[in-house]
N, C-alpha and C. Protein backbone atom coordinates (compact mmCIF):
# COMPACT_ATOMS: atom_id res chain seq x y z
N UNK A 1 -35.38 138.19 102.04
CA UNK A 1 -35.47 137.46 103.30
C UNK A 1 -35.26 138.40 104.49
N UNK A 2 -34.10 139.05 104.05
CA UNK A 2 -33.90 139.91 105.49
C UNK A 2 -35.14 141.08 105.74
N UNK A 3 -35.90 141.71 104.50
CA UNK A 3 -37.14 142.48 105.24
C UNK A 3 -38.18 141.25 105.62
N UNK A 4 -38.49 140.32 104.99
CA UNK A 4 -39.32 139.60 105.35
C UNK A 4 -38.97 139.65 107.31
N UNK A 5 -38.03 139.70 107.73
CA UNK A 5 -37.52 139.24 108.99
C UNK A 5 -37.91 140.54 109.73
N UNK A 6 -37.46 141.44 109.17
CA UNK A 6 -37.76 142.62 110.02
C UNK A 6 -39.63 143.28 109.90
N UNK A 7 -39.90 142.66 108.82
CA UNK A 7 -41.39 143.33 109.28
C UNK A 7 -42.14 142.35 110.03
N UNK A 8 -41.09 141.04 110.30
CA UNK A 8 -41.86 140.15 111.38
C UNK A 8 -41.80 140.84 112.59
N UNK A 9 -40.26 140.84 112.98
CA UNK A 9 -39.79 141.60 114.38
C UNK A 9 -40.48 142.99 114.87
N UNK A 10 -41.25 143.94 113.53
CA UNK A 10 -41.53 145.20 113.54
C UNK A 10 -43.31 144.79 114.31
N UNK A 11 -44.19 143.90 113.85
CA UNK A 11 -45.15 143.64 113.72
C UNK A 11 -45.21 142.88 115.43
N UNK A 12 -43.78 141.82 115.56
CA UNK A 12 -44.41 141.69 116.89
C UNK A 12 -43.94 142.81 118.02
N UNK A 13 -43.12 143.67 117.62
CA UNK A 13 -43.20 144.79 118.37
C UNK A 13 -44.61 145.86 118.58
N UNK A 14 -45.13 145.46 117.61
CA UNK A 14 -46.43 146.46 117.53
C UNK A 14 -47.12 145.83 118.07
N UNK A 15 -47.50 144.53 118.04
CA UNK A 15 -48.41 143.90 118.49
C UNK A 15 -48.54 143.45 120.48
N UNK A 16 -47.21 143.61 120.74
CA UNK A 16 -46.74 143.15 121.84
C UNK A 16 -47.11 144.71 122.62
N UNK A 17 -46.59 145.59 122.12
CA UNK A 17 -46.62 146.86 122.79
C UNK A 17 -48.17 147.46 122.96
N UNK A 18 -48.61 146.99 121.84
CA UNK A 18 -50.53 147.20 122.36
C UNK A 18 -50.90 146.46 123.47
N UNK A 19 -50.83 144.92 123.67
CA UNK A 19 -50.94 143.59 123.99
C UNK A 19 -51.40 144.56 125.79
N UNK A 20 -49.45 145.03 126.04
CA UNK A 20 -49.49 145.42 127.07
C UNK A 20 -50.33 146.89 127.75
N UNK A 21 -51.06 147.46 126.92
CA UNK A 21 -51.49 148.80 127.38
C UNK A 21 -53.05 148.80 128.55
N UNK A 22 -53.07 148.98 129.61
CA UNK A 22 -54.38 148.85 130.18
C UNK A 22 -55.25 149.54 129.51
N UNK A 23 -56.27 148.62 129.98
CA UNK A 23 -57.84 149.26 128.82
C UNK A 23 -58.73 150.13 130.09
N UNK A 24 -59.43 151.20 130.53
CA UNK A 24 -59.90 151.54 131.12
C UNK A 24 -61.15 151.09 131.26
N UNK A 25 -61.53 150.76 132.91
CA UNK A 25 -62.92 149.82 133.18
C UNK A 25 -63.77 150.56 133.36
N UNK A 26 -64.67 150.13 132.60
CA UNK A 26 -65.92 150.84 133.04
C UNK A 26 -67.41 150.58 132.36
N UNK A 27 -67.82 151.08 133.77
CA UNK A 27 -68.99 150.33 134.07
C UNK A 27 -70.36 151.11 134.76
N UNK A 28 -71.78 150.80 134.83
CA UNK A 28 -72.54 152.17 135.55
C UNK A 28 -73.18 151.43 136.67
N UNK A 29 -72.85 152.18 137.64
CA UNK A 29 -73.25 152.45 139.15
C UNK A 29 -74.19 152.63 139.62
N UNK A 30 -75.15 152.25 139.75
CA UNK A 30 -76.74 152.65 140.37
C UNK A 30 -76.82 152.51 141.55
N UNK A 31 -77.69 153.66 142.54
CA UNK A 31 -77.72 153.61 143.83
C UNK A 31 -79.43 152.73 143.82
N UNK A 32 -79.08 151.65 144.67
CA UNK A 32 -80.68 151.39 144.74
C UNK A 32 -80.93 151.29 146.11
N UNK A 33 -79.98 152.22 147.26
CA UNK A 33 -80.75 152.49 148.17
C UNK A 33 -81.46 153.34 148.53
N UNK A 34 -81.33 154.14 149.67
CA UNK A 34 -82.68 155.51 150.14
C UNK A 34 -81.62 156.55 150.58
N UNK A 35 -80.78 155.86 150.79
CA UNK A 35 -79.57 157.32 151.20
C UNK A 35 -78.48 157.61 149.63
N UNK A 36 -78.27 158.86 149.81
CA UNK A 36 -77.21 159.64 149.43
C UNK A 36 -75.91 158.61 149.40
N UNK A 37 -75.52 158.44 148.15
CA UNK A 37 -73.93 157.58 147.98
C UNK A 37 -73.27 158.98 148.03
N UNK A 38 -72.32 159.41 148.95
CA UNK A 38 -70.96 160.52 149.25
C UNK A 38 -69.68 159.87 148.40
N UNK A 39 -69.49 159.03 148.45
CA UNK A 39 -68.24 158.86 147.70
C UNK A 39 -67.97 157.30 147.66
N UNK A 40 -67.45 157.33 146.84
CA UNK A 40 -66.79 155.70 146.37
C UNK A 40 -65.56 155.54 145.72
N UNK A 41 -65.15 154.50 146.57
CA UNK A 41 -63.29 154.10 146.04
C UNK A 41 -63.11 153.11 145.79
N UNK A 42 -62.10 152.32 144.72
CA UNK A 42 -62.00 151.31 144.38
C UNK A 42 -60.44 151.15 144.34
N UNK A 43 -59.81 150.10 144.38
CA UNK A 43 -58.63 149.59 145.01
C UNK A 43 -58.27 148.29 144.20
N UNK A 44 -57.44 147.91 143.60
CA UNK A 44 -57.13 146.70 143.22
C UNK A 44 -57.08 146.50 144.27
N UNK A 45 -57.38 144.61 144.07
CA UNK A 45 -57.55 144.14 145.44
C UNK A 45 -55.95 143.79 145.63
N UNK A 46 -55.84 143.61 146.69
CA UNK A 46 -54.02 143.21 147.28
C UNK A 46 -53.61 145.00 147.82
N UNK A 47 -54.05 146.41 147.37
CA UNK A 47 -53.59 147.23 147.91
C UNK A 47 -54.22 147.77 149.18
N UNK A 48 -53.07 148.25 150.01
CA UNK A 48 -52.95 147.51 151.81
C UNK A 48 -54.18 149.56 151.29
N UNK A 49 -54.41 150.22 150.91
CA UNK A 49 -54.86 152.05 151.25
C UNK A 49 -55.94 151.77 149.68
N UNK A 50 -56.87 152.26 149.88
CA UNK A 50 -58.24 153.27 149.36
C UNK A 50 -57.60 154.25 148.55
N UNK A 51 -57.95 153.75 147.06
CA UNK A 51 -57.62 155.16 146.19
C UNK A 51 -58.36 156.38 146.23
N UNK A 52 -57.83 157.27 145.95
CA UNK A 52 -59.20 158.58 145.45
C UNK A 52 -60.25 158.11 145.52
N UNK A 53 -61.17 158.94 145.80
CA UNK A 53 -62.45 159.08 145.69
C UNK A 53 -62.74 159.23 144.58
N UNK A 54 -63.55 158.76 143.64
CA UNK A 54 -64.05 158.46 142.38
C UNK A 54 -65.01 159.20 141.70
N UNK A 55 -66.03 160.31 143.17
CA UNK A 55 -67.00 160.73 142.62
C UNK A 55 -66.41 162.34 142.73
N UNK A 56 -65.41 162.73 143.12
CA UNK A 56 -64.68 163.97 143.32
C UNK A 56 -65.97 164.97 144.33
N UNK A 57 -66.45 165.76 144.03
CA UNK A 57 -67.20 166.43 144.47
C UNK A 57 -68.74 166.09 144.11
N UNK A 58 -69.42 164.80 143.16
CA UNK A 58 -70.11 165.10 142.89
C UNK A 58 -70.87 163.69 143.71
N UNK A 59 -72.21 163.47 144.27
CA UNK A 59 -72.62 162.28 145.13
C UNK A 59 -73.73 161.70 143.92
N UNK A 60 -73.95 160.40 144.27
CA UNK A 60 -75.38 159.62 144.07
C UNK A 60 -76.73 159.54 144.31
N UNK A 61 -77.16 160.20 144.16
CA UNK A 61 -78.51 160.39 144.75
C UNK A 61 -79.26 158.82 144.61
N UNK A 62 -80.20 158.52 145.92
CA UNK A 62 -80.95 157.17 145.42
C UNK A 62 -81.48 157.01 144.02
N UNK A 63 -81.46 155.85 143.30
CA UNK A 63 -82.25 156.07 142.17
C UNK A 63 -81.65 155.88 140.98
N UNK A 64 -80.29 156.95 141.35
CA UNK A 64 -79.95 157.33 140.19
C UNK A 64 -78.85 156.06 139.59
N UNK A 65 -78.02 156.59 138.17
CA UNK A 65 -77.11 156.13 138.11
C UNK A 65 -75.81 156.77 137.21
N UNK A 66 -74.47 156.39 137.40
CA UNK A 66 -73.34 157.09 136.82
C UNK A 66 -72.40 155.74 136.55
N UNK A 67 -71.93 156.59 135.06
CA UNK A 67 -70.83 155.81 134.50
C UNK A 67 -69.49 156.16 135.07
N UNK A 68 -68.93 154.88 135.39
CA UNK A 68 -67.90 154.85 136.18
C UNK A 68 -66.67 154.69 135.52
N UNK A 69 -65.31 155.40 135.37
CA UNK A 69 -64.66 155.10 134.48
C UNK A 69 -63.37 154.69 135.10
N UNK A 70 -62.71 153.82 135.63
CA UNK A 70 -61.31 153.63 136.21
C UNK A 70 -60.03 153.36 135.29
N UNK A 71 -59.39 154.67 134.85
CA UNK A 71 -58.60 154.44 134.24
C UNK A 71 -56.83 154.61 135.23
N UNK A 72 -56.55 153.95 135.39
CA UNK A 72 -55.67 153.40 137.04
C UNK A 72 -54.23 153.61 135.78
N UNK A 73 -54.85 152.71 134.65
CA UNK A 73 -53.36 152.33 134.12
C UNK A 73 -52.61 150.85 134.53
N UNK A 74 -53.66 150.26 135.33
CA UNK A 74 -53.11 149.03 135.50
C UNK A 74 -53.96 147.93 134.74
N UNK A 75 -53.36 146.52 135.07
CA UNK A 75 -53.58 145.55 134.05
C UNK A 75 -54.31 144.88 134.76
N UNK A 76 -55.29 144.84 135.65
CA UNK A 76 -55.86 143.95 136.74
C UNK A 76 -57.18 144.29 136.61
N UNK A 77 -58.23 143.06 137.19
CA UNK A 77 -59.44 143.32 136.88
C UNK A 77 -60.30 142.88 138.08
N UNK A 78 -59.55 142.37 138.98
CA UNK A 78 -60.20 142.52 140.62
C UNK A 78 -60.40 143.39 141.58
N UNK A 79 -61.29 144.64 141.87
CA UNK A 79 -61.33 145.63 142.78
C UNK A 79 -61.92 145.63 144.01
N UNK A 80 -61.69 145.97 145.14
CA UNK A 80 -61.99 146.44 146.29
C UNK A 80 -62.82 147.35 146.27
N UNK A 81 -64.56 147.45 146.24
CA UNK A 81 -64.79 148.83 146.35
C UNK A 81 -65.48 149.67 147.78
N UNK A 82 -65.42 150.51 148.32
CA UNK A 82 -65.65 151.21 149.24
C UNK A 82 -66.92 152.48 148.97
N UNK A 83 -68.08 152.02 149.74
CA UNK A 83 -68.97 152.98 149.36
C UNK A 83 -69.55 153.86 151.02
N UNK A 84 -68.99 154.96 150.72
CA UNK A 84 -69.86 155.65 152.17
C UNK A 84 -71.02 156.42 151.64
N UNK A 85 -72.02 156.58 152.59
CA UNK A 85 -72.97 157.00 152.45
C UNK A 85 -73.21 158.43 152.96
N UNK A 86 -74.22 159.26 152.78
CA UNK A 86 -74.88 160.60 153.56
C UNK A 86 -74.74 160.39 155.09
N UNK A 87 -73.93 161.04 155.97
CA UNK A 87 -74.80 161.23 157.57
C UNK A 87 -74.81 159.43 158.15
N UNK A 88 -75.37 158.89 159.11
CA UNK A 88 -75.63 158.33 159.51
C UNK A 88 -76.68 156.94 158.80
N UNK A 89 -77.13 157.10 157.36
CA UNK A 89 -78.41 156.67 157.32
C UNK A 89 -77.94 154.91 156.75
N UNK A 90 -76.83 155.07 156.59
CA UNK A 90 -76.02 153.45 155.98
C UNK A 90 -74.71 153.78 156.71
N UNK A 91 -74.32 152.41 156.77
CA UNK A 91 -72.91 152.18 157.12
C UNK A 91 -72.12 152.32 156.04
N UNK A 92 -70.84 152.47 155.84
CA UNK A 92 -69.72 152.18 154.85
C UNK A 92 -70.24 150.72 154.60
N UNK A 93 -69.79 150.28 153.27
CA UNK A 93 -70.33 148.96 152.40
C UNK A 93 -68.83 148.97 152.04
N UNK A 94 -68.16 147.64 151.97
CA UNK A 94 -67.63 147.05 150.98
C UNK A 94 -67.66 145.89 149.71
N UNK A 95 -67.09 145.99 148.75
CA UNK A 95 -67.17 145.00 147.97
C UNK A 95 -66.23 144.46 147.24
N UNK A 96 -66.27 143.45 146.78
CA UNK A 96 -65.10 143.03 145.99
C UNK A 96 -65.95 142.41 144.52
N UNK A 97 -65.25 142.76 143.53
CA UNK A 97 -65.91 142.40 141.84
C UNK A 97 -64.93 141.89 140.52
N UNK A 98 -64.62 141.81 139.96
CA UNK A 98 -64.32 141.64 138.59
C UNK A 98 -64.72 142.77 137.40
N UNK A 99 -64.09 143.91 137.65
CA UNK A 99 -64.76 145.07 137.16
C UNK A 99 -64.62 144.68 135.63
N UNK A 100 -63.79 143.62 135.34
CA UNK A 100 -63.27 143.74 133.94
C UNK A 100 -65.05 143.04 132.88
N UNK A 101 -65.57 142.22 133.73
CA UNK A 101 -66.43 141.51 132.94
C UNK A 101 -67.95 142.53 133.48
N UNK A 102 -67.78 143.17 134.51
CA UNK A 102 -69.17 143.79 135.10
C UNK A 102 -69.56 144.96 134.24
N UNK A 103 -71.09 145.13 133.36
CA UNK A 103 -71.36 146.65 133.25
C UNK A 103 -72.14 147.19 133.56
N UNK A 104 -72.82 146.61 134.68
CA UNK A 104 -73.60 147.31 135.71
C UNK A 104 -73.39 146.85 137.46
N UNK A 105 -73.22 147.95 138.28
CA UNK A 105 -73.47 147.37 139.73
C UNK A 105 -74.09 148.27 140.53
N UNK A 106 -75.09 147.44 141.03
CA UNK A 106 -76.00 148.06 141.81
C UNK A 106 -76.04 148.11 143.32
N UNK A 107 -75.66 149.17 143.97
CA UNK A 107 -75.57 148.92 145.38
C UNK A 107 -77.05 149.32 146.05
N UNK A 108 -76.87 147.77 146.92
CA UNK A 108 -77.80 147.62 147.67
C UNK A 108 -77.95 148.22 149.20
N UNK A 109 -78.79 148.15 150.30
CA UNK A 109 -79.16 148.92 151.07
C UNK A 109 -78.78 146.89 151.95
């Protein structure tokens, strides 16, 4: 009886401690406008500041597309995202999504 008890307690420790681990989101990004995507940030929504830049040094060319990987470490699946563009040719875009269920998003012009 008493292991019966402890490989219960052992099992919901294992199970509980996975339960809690964030899963990293991700999802692919397509530019479907005419300008240059420079960088993009995403934010759980509720945070007051813009995380990192997402694309580090590397941009979007129209057309194209990139897998996006947000591994934050958090447990949330509502983001804020922030897209600036090349120069003058688009404004900054925002958006808000459900990154957890999305595996494609396409920004529009």
């Amino acid at each position: 009886m008493q292991k019966l008890k402890l490989a219960l307690i052992v099992s919901t420790l294992v199970l509980s401690a996975g339960a809690s681990q964030a899963e990293d989101l991700v999802f692919t990004l397509k530019n479907g406008t005419n300008s240059v995507l420079n960088n993009f940030h995403a934010s759980p929504v509720g945070v007051d500041k813009w995380e990192d830049d997402i694309f580090g040094q590397q941009v979007l060319e129209p057309g194209e597309s990139m897998e996006i990987t947000i591994a934050d470490g958090r447990d949330v699946c509502d983001y804020d995202m922030r897209f600036e563009f090349q120069g003058d040719d688009l404004e900054t875009t925002t958006d808000t999504q459900n990154l957890c269920e999305l595996g494609e998003y396409t920004i529009h012009e």
